[in-house]
C-alpha atoms as a PDB file:
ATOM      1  CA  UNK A   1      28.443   4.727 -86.904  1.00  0.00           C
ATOM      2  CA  UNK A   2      30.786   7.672 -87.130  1.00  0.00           C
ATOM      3  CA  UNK A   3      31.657   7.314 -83.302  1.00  0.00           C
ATOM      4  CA  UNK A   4      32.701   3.822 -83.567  1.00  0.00           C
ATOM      5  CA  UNK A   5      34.777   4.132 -86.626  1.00  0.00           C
ATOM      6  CA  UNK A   6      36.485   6.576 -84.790  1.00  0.00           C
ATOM      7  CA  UNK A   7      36.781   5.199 -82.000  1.00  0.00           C
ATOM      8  CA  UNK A   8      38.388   1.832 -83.696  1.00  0.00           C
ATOM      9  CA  UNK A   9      40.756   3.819 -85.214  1.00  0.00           C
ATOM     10  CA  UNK A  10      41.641   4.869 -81.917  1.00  0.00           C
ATOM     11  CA  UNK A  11      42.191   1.541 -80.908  1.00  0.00           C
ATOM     12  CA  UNK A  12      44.266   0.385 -84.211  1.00  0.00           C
ATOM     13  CA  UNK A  13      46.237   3.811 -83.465  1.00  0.00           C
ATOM     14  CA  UNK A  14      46.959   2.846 -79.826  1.00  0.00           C
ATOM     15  CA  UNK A  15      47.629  -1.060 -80.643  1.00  0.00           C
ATOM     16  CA  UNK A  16      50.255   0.476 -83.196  1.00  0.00           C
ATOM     17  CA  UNK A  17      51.962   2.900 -80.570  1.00  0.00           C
ATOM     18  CA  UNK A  18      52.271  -0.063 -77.852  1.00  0.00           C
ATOM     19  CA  UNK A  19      53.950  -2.724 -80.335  1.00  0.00           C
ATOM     20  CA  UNK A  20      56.286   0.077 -81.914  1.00  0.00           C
ATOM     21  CA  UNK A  21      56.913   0.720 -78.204  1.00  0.00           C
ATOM     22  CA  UNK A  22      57.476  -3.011 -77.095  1.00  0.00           C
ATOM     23  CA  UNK A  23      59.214  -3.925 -80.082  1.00  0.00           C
ATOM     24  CA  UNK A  24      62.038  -0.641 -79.380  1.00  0.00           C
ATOM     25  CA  UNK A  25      62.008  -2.105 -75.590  1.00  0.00           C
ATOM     26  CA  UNK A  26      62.914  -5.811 -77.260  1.00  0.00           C
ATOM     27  CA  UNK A  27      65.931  -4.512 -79.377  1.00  0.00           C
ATOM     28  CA  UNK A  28      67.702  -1.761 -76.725  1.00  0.00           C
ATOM     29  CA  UNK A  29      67.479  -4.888 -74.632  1.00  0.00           C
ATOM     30  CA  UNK A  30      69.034  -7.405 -76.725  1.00  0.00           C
ATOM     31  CA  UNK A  31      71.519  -4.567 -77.757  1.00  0.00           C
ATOM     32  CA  UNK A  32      72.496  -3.957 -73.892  1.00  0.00           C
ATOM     33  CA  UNK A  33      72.568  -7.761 -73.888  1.00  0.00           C
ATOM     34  CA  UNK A  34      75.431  -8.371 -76.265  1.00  0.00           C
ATOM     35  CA  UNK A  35      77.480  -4.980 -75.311  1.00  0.00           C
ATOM     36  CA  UNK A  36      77.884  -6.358 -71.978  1.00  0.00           C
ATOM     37  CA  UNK A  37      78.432 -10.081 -73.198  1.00  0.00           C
ATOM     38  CA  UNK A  38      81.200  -9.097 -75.703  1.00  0.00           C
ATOM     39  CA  UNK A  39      82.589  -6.865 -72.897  1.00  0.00           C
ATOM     40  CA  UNK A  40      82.247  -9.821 -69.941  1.00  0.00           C
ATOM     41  CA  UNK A  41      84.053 -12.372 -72.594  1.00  0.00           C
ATOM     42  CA  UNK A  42      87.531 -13.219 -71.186  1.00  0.00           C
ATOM     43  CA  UNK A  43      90.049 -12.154 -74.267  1.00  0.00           C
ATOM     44  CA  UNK A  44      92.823 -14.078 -75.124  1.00  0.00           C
ATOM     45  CA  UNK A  45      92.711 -14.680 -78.906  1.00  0.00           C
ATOM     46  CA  UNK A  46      89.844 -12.293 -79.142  1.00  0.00           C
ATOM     47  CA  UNK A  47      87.915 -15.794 -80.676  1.00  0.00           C
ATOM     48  CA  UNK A  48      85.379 -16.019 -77.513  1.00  0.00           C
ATOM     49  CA  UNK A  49      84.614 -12.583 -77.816  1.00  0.00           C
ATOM     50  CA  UNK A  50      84.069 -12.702 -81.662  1.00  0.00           C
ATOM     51  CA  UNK A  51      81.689 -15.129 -81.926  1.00  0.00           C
ATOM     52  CA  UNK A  52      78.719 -13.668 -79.961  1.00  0.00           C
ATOM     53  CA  UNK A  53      75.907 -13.858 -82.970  1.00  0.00           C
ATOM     54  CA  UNK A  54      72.216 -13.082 -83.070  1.00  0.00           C
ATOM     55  CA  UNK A  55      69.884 -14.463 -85.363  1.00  0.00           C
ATOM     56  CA  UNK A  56      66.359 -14.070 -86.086  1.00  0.00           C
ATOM     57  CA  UNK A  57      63.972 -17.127 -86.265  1.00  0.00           C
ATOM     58  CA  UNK A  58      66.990 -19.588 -86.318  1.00  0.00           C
ATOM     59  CA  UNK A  59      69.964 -20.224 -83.808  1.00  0.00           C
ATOM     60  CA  UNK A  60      73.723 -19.226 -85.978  1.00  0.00           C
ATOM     61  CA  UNK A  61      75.732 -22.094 -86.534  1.00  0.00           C
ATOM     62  CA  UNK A  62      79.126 -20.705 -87.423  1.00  0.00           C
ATOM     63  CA  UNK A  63      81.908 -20.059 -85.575  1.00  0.00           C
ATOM     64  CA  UNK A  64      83.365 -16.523 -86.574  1.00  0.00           C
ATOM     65  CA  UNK A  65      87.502 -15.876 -87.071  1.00  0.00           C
ATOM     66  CA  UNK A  66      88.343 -13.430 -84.564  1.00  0.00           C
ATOM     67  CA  UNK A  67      87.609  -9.576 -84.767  1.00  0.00           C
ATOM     68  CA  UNK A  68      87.430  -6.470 -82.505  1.00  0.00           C
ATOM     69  CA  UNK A  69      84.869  -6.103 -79.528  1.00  0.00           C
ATOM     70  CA  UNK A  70      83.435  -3.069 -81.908  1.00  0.00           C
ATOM     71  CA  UNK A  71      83.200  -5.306 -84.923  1.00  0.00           C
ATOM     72  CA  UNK A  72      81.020  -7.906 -82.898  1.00  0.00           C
ATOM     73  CA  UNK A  73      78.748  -5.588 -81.273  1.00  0.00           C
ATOM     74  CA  UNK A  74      77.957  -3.617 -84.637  1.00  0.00           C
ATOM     75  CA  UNK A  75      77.269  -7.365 -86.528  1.00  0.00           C
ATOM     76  CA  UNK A  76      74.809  -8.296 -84.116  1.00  0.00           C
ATOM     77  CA  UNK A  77      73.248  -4.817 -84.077  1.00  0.00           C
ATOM     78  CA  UNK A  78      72.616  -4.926 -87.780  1.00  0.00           C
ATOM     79  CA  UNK A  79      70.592  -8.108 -86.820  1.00  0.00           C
ATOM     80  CA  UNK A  80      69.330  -6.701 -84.117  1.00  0.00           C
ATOM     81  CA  UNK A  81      67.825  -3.601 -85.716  1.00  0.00           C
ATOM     82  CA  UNK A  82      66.341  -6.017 -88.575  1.00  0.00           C
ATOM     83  CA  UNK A  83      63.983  -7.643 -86.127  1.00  0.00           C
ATOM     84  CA  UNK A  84      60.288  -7.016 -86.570  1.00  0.00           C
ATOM     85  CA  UNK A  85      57.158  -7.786 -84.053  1.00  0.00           C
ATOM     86  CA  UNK A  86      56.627 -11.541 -83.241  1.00  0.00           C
ATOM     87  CA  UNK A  87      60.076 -12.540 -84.230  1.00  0.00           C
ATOM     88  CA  UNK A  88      61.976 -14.574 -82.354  1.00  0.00           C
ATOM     89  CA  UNK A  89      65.685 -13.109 -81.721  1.00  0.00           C
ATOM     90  CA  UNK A  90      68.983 -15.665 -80.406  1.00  0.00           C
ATOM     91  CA  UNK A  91      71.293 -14.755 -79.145  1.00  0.00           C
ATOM     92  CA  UNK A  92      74.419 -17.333 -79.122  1.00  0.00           C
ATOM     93  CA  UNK A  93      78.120 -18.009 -78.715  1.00  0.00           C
ATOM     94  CA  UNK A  94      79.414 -21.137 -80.581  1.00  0.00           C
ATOM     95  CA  UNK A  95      83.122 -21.692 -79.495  1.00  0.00           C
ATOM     96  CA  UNK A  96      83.406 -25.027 -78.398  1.00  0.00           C
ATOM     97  CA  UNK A  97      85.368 -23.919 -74.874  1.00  0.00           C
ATOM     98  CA  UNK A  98      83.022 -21.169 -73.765  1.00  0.00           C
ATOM     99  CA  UNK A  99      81.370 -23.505 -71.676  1.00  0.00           C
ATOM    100  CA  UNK A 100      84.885 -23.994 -69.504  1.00  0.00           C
ATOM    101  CA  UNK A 101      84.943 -19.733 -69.661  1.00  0.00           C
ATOM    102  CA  UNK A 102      81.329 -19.766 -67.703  1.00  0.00           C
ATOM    103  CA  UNK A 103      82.495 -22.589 -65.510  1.00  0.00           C
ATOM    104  CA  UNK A 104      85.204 -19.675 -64.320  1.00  0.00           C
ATOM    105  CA  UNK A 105      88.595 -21.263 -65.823  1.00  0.00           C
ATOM    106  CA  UNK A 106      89.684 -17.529 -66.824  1.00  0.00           C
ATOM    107  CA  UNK A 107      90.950 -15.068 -64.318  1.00  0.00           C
ATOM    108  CA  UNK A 108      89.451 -12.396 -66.559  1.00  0.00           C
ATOM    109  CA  UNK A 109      85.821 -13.652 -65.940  1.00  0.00           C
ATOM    110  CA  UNK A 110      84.437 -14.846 -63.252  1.00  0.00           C
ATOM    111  CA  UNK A 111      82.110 -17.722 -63.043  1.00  0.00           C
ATOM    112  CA  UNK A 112      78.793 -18.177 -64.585  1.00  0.00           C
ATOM    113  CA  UNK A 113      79.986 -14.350 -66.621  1.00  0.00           C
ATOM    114  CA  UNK A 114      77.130 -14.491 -69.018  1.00  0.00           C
ATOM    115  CA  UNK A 115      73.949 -14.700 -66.752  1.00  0.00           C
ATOM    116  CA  UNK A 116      75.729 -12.219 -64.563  1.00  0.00           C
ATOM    117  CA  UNK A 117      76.122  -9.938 -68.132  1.00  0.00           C
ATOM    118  CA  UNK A 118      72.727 -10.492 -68.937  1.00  0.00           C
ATOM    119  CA  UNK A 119      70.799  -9.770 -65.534  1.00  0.00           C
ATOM    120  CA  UNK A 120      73.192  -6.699 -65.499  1.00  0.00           C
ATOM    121  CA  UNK A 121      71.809  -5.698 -68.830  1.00  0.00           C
ATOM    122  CA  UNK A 122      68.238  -5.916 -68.061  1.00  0.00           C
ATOM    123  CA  UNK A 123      68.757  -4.575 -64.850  1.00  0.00           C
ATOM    124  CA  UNK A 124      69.955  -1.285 -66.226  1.00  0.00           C
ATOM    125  CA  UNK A 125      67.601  -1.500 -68.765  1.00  0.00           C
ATOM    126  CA  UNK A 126      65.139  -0.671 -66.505  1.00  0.00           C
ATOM    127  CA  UNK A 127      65.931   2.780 -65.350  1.00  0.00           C
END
């Protein structure tokens, strides 16, 4: 009986490691995510850029009054880093003309920007 009590506490031990591990993979992905989304975001009044949220278990709503590129990021970090296993985590823009910024109406951007940020982010994630 000794054996196997070790040897389950082993396993708890190693289950503990691998969803530490995976949920550290999860948030330096979502945090590559939204430095490259905020950084992709055409800026004219700096009010696209802003209002890149997160959220955990629920999509944000709001829309956000303008702030710097630095101010987003660290916001949705600090949601970010509050995630836990099994959570789910959004991440969402809410200004109502983003849609004609993806379709590719700004010079500063081109088309279809945020799948393009967001492959690049898990891309580079990888290495």
């Amino acid at each position: 009986m000794k054996n196997l009590s070790g040897f389950k506490r082993g396993l708890k031990n190693g289950q503990k490691q691998f969803e530490d591990a995976a949920l550290k993979r999860q948030k330096d992905i979502a945090k590559a995510i939204v430095i490259h989304l905020v950084n992709a975001t055409p800026v004219d009044t700096r009010k696209a850029q802003s209002n890149w949220q997160t959220g955990i278990g629920s999509t944000p709503t709001s829309v956000i009054d303008p702030t710097s590129a630095s101010e987003t990021i660290a916001r949705c970090f600090a949601v970010i880093d509050a995630l836990q296993l099994g959570e789910v985590l959004y991440i969402v823009n809410n200004v109502d003309y983003l849609k004609w910024l993806i379709m590719g109406s700004s010079v500063q951007a081109p088309q279809d920007f945020v799948n393009k940020a967001v492959q690049r982010a898990v891309r580079e994630s990888r290495t």
